[in-house]
Protein backbone atom coordinates (compact mmCIF):
# COMPACT_ATOMS: atom_id res chain seq x y z
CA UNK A 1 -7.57 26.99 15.32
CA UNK A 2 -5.98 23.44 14.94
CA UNK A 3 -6.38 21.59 17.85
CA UNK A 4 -2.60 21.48 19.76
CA UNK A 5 -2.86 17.74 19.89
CA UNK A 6 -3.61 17.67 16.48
CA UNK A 7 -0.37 20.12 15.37
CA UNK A 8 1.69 17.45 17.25
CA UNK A 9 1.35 15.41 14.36
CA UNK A 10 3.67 17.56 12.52
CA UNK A 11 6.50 16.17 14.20
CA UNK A 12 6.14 13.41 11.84
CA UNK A 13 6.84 15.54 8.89
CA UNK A 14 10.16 15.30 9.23
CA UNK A 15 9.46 11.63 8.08
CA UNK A 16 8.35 12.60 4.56
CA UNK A 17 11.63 15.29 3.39
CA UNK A 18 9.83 15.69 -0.09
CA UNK A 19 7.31 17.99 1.94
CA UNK A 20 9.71 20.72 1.64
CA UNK A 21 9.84 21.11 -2.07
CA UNK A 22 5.76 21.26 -2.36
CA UNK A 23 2.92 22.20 -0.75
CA UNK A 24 1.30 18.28 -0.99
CA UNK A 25 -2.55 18.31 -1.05
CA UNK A 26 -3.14 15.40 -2.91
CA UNK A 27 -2.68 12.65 -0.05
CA UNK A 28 -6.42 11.43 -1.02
CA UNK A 29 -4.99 10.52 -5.10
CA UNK A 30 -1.22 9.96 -3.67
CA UNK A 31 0.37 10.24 -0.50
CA UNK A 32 3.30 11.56 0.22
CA UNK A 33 6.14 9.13 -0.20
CA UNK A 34 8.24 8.64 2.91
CA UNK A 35 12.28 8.64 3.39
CA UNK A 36 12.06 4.87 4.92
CA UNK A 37 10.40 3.37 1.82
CA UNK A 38 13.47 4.23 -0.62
CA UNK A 39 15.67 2.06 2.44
CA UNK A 40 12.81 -0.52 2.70
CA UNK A 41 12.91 -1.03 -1.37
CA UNK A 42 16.77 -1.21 -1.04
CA UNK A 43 15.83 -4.40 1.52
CA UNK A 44 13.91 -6.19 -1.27
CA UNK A 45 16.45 -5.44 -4.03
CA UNK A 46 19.23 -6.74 -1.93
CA UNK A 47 17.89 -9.76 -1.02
CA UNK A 48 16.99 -10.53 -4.69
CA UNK A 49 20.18 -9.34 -5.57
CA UNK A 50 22.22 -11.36 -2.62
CA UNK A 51 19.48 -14.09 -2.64
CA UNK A 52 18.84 -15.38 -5.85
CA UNK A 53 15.47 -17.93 -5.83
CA UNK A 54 16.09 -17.97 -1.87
CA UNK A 55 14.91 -15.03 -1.09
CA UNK A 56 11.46 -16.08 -1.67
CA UNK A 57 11.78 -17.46 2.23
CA UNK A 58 11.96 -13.72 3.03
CA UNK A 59 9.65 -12.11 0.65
CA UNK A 60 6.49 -14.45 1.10
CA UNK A 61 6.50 -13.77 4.43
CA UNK A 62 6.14 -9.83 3.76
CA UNK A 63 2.95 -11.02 2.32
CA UNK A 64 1.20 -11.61 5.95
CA UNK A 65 3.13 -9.02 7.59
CA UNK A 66 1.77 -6.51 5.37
CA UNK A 67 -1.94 -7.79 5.68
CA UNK A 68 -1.28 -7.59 9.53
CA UNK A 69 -0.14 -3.91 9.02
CA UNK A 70 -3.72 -3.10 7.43
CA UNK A 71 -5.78 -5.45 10.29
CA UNK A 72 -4.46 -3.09 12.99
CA UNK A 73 -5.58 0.21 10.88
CA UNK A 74 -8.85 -1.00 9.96
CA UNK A 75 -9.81 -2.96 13.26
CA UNK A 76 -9.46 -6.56 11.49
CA UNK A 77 -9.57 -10.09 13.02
CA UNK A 78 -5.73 -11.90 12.49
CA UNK A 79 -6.16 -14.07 9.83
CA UNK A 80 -8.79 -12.14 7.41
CA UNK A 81 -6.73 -9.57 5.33
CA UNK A 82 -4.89 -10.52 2.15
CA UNK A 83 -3.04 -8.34 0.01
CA UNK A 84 -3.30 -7.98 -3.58
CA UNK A 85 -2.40 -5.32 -6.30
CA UNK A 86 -5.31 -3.10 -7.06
CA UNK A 87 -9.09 -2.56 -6.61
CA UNK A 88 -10.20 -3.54 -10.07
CA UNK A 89 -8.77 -7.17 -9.35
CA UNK A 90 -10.01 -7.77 -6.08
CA UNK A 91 -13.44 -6.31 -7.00
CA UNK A 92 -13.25 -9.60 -9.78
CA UNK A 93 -12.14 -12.06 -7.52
CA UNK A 94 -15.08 -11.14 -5.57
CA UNK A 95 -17.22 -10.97 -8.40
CA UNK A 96 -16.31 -14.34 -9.65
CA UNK A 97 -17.39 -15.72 -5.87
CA UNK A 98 -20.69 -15.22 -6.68
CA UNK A 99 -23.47 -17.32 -8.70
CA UNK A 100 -26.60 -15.43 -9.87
CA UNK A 101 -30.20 -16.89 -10.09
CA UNK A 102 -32.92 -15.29 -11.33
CA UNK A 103 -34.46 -15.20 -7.31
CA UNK A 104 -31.06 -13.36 -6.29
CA UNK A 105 -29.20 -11.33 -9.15
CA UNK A 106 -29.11 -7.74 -8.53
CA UNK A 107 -26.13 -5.69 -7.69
CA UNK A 108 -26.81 -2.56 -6.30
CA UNK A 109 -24.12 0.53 -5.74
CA UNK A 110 -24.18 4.38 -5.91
CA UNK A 111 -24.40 6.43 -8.84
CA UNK A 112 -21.24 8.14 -7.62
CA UNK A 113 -18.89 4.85 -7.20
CA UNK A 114 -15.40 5.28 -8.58
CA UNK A 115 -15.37 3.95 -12.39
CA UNK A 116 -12.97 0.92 -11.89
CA UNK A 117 -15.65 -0.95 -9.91
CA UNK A 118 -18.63 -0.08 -11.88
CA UNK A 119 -17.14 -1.63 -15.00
CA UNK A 120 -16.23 -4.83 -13.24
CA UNK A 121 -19.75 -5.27 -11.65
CA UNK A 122 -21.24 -4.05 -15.07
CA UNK A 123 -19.30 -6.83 -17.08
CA UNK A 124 -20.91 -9.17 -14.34
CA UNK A 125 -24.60 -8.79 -16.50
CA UNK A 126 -22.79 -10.49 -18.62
CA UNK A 127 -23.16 -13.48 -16.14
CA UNK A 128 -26.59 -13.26 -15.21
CA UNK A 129 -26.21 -9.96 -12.99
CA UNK A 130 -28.81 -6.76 -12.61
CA UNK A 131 -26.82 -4.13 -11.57
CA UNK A 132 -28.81 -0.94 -10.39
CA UNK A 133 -27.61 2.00 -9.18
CA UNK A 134 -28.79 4.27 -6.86
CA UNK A 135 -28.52 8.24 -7.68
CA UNK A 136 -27.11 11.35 -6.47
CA UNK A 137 -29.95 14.05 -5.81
CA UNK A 138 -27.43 16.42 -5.72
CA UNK A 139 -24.26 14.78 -6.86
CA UNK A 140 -22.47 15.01 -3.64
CA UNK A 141 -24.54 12.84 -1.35
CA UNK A 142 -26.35 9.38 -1.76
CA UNK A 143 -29.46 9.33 0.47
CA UNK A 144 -29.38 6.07 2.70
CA UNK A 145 -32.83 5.35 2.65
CA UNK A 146 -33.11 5.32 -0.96
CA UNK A 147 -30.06 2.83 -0.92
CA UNK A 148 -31.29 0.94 2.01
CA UNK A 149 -34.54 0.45 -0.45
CA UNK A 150 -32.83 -0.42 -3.34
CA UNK A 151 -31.97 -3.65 -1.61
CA UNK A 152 -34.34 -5.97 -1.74
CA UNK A 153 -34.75 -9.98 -1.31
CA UNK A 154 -33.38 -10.38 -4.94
CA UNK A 155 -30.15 -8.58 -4.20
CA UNK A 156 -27.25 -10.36 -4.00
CA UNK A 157 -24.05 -7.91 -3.65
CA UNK A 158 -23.86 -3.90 -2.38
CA UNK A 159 -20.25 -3.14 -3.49
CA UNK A 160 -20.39 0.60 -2.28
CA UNK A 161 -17.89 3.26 -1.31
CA UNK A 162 -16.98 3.97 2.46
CA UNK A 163 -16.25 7.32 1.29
CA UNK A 164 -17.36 9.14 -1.99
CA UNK A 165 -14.03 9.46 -4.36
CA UNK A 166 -15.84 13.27 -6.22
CA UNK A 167 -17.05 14.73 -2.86
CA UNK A 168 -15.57 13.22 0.04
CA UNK A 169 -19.59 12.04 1.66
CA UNK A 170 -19.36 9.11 3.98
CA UNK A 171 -21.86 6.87 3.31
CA UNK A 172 -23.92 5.56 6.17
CA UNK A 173 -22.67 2.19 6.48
CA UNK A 174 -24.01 0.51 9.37
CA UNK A 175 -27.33 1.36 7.90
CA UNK A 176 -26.88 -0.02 4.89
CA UNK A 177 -25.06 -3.62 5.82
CA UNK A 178 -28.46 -3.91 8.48
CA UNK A 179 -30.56 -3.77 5.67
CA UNK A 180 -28.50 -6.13 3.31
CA UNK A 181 -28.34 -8.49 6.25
CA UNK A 182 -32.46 -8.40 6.46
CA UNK A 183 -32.57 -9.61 3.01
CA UNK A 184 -29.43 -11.57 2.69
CA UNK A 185 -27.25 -10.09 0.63
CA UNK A 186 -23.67 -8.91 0.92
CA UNK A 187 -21.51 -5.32 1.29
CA UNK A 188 -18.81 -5.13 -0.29
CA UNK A 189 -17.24 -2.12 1.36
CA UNK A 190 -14.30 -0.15 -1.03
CA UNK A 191 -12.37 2.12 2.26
CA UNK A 192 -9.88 2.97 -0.13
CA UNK A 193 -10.91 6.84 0.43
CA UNK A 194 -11.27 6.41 4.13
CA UNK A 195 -8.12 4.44 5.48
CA UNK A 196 -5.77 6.44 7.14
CA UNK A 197 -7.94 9.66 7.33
CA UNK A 198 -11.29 7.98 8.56
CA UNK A 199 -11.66 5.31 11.17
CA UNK A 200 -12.37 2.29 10.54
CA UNK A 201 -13.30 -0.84 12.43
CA UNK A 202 -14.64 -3.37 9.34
CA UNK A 203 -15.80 -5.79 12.40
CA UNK A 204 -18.02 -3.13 13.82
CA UNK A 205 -19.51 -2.06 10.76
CA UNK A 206 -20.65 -5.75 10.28
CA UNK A 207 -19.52 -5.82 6.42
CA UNK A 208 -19.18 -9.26 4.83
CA UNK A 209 -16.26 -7.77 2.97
CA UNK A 210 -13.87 -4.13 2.66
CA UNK A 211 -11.27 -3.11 0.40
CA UNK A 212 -8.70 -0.50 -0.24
CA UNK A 213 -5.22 0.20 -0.60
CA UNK A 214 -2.12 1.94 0.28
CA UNK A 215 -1.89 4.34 -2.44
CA UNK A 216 -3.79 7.11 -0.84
CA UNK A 217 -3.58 8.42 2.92
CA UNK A 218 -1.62 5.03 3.86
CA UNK A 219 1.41 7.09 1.81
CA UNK A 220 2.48 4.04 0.40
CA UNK A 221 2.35 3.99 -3.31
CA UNK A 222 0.49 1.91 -6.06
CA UNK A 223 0.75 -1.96 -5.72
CA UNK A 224 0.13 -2.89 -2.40
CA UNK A 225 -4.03 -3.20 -1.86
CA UNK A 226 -5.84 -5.38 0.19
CA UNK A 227 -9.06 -7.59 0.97
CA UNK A 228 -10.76 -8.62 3.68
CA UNK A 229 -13.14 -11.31 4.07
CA UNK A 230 -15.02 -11.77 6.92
CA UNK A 231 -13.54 -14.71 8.73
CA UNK A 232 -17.04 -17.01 9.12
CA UNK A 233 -17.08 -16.27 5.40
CA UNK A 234 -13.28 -17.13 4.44
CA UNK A 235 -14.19 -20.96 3.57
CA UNK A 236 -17.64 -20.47 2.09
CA UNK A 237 -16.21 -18.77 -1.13
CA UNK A 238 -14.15 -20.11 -3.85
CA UNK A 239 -13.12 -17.28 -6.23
CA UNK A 240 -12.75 -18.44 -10.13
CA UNK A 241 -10.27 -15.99 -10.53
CA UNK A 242 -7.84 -17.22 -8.42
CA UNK A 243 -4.38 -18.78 -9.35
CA UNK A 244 -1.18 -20.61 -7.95
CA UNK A 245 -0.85 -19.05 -4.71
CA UNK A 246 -4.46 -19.72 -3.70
CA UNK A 247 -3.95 -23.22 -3.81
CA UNK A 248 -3.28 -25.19 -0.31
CA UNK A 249 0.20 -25.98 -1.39
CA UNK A 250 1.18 -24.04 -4.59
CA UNK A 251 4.57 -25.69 -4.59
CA UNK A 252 3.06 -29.16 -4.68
CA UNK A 253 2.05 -27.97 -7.88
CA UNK A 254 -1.06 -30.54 -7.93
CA UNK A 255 -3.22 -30.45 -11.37
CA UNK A 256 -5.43 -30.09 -12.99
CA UNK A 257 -8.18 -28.67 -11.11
CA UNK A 258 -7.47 -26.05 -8.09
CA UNK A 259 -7.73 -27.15 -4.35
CA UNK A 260 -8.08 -23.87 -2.38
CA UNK A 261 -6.39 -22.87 0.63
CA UNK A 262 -8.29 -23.51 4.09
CA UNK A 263 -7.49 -19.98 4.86
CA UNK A 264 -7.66 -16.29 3.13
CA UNK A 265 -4.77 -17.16 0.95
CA UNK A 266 -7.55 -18.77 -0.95
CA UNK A 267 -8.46 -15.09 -2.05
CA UNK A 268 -5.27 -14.86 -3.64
CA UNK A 269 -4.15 -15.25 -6.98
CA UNK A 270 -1.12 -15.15 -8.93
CA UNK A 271 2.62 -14.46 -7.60
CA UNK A 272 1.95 -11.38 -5.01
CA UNK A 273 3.83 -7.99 -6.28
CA UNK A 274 6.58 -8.47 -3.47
CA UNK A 275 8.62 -5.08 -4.26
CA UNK A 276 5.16 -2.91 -3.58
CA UNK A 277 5.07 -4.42 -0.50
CA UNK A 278 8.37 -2.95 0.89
CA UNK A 279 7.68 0.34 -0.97
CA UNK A 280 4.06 0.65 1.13
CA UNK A 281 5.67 -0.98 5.03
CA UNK A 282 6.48 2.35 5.95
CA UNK A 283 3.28 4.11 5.43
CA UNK A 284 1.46 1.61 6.93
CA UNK A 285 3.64 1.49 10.18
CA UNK A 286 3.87 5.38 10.52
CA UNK A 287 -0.33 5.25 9.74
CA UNK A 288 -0.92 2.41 12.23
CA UNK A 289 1.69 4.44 14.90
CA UNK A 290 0.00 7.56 14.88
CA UNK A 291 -3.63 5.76 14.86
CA UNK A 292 -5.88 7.23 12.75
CA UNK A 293 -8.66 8.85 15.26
CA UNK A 294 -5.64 11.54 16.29
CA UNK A 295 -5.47 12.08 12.23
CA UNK A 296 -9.02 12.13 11.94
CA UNK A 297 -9.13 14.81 14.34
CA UNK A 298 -6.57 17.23 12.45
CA UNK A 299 -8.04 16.51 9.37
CA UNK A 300 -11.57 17.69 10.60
CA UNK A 301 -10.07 20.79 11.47
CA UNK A 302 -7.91 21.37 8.49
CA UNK A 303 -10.70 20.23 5.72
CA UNK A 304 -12.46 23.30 7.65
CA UNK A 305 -9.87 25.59 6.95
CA UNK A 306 -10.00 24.21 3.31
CA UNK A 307 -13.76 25.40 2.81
CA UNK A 308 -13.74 28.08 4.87
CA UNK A 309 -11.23 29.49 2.31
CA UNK A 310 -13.98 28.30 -0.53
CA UNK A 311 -15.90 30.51 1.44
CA UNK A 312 -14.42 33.23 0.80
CA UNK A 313 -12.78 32.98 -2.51
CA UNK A 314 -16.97 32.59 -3.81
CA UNK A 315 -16.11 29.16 -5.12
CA UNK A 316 -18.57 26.19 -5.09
CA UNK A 317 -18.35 23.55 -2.81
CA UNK A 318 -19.16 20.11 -3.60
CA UNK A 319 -18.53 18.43 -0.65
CA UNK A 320 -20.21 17.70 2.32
CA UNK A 321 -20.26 20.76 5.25
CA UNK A 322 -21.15 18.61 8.33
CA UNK A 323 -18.00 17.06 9.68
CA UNK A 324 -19.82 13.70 10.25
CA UNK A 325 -20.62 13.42 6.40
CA UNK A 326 -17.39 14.65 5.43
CA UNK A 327 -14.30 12.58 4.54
CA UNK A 328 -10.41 13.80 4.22
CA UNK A 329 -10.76 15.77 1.27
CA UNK A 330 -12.54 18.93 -0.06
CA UNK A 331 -13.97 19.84 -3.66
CA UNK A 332 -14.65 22.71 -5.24
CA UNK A 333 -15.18 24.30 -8.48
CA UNK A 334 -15.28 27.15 -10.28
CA UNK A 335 -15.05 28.22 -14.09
CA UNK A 336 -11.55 27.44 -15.42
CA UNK A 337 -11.06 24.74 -13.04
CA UNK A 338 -9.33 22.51 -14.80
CA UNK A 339 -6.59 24.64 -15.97
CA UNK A 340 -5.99 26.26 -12.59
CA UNK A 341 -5.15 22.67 -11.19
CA UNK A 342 -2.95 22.02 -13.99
CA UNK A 343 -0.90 25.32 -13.43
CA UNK A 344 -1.05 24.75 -9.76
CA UNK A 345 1.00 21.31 -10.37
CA UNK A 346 3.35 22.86 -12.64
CA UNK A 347 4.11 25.01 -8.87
CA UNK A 348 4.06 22.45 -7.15
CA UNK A 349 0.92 23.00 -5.49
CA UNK A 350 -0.13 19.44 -5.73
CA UNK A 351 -3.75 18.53 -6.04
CA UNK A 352 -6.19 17.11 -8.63
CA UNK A 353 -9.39 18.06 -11.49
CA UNK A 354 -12.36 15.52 -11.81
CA UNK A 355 -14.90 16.24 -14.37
CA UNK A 356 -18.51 17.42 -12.68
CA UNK A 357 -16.50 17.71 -9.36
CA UNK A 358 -13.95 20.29 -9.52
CA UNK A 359 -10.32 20.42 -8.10
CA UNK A 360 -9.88 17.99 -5.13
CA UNK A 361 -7.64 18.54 -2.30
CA UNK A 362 -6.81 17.00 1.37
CA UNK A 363 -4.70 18.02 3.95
CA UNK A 364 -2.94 15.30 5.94
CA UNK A 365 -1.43 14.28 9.47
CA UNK A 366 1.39 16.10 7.71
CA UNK A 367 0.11 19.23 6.41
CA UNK A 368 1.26 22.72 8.19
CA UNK A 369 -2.03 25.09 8.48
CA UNK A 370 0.03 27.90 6.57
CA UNK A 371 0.33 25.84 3.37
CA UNK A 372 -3.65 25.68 3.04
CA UNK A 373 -2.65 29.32 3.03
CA UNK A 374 0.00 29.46 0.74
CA UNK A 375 -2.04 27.02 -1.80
CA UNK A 376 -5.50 29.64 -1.72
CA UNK A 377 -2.97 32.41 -2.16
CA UNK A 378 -1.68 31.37 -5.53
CA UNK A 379 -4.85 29.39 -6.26
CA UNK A 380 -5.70 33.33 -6.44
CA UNK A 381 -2.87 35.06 -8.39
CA UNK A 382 -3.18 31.82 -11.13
CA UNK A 383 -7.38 32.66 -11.74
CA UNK A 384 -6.38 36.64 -11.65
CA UNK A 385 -3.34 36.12 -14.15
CA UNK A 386 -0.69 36.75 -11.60
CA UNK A 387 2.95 35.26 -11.20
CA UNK A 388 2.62 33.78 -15.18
C-alpha cells in the first residue's frame, strides 16, 4: 500500500492537465510539463515583445532567482548556484578549471556514467588528463571501495553520478568525497538523476562541486541546468571556457583579456538562455513546495510496485532491490524490449529503451498507483500480440 501521506501528493496532479491523456512514466528522461509554465513563457514573450532591449532589467534577474529555486531543493548556500544550459557545458567549464601535472592527472568516474560526460572528460587526455574508470561487476552497481581505491594521490577530479542514469543505483557519496578529500582531489557530483526524487543536501555530502538540471523530475524542460561550486572554492577557479557574462562588469565591455566576476557568475559564460528559465520556474517552485523527502517517500513505495510487477511478469530487473540503493526509476528487460517501448509510446504509455539496460520507467509525486497498473497491463497484451 502507498503510504496516505504519500497519495496526498496527488492533489498536485491537477497541476500537470497533460496527465490525463497518458499514463507518464518517463519523469526520470522528461517530466511532465506543467499548466503554469505555458503562462510563465507567455511572461517572457511579453516582456520581449512589450520591452524591446529593456527587458533585459527583468530577465537577468530570472537568472539568480532561478539558481535560488535549485539552492532550496538541493540544500545550497545563497550565493553558490549558477544556471547554465546543459550538462555537457558545465562539465567543460569545469574541465577547463583544471591544470594537469604529471604528480596529479587522473580523472576517475564509473564505468556506468552517462555518455555526455565521459566524452568531455575523455577529450580532457587531450590536455594532459588520465582518465580511468572504474567498472560495473554486474552492470547495475559500482562497488565503493573499488572507487574509493581508484583514487589515489595522483587524482585530480571524480566527476561521478549521484544516481546511475541505466539502473537507478545511488552511489555512496559521502564515502567517496572522504576519500578524495584524503588525497586531495575533487567530486564533481552530476544529481541530475536524483533532484526532485532523491534528497539532496550538496553541503552535507561535502562535494567540491554538483550538477544537474531541470529536465527530469524538476518537470521543467530542457535548457535550464545548473552548477554549484562550493562557496570557499568560488574564487579559486577561473574557467577558460567562460565568456561575457562571467566578466565583473560585462557591460563595461573591458578587453582584451577577461577579468572574472568576484562571485559564481564567474562560472558563467555566454548570454544565459532566458526563455528556459520561465519554461522550468514552475517545476522548480511546485518541486521545492512539496519538498522532496515527502516525494522520496511515494516514490519508494511506487518504484516497489514497479518491480514487484517485474516480479511477476518473469522479467529481469536491472536495478537495485534495496530501497537505500535505489533511485526514482526502475529497469527491466526482457527479449523484444526495445520494440515493446516503442509501441508503448505510440499508446501513450510513456517511458524509455537503453541498450544493455532495458525499458526505464519512474513513477512520480504525480503518478496514481492504478496507472503502474494500467501500464503492466498493456505492457502485457503488446509482448502477447494483443490490442494491435
Amino acid at each position: 500500500m502507498v503510504d496516505p501521506v504519500a497519495e496526498s501528493l496527488l492533489e498536485y496532479r491537477k497541476l500537470f492537465p497533460s496527465l490525463e491523456d497518458c499514463v507518464h512514466l518517463i519523469s526520470h528522461s522528461l517530466g511532465c510539463v506543467p499548466a503554469q509554465a505555458k503562462e510563465d513563457l507567455g511572461v517572457f514573450f511579453d516582456l520581449w515583445q512589450t520591452k524591446s532591449i529593456t527587458a533585459w532589467s527583468d530577465w537577468l534577474p530570472e537568472v539568480d532567482r532561478a539558481a535560488e529555486r535549485i539552492a532550496k531543493i538541493i540544500s545550497a548556500d545563497a550565493g553558490t548556484v549558477i544556471m547554465h544550459q546543459n550538462v555537457s557545458g558545465i562539465m567543460s567549464v569545469l574541465a577547463s578549471c583544471l591544470e594537469y601535472t604529471p604528480e596529479r592527472n587522473k580523472v576517475v568516474y564509473e564505468a556506468l556514467q552517462f555518455p555526455t560526460v565521459s566524452y568531455v572528460w575523455q577529450a580532457e587526455q587531450r590536455r594532459g588528463a588520465q582518465c580511468v574508470l572504474v567498472p560495473s561487476k554486474d552492470g547495475i552497481t559500482i562497488d565503493t571501495d573499488a572507487m574509493c581505491a581508484a583514487i589515489d594521490e595522483h587524482t585530480l577530479v571524480v566527476p561521478i553520478s549521484h544516481v546511475v542514469f541505466s539502473s537507478a543505483y545511488i552511489q555512496d557519496v559521502k564515502k567517496i568525497v572522504a576519500r578524495a578529500k584524503e588525497v586531495g582531489a575533487h567530486v564533481i557530483l552530476d544529481c541530475y538523476q536524483s533532484i526532485g526524487t532523491v534528497p539532496l543536501d550538496v553541503i552535507d555530502l561535502g562535494v567540491s562541486f554538483a550538477c544537474g538540471g531541470s529536465v527530469k523530475y524538476v518537470c521543467g524542460g530542457p535548457g535550464a541546468a545548473w552548477l554549484y561550486v562550493r562557496k570557499d572554492l568560488i574564487e579559486q577557479f577561473s574557467p577558460r571556457v567562460t565568456g561575457w557574462f562571467g566578466n565583473e562588469a560585462p557591460f563595461a565591455f573591458t578587453m582584451p583579456d577577461q577579468s572574472y566576476a568576484d562571485n559564481v557568475w564567474r562560472f558563467m559564460g555566454g548570454t544565459p538562455a532566458i526563455a528556459a528559465l520561465y519554461q522550468s520556474r514552475a517545476g522548480q517552485k511546485i518541486i521545492g513546495d512539496i519538498g522532496v523527502r515527502k516525494i522520496r517517500e511515494k516514490s519508494l513505495a511506487m518504484t516497489q510496485l514497479c518491480i514487484d510487477w517485474v516480479d511477476e511478469l518473469g522479467m529481469k530487473l536491472n536495478s537495485p532491490r534495496p530501497a537505500e540503493q535505489r533511485g526514482g526509476s526502475v529497469v527491466f528487460d526482457f527479449v523484444g524490449a526495445a520494440d515493446v517501448c516503442r509501441e508503448l509510446n505510440r499508446r501513450k504509455y510513456f517511458c524509455d529503451h537503453r541498450p544493455t539496460a532495458g525499458i526505464r520507467i519512474a513513477p512520480h509525486f504525480y503518478t496514481k498507483p492504478s496507472e503502474i497498473e494500467l501500464f503492466f497491463g498493456e505492457l502485457k497484451k503488446i509482448r502477447s500480440g494483443a490490442g494491435r
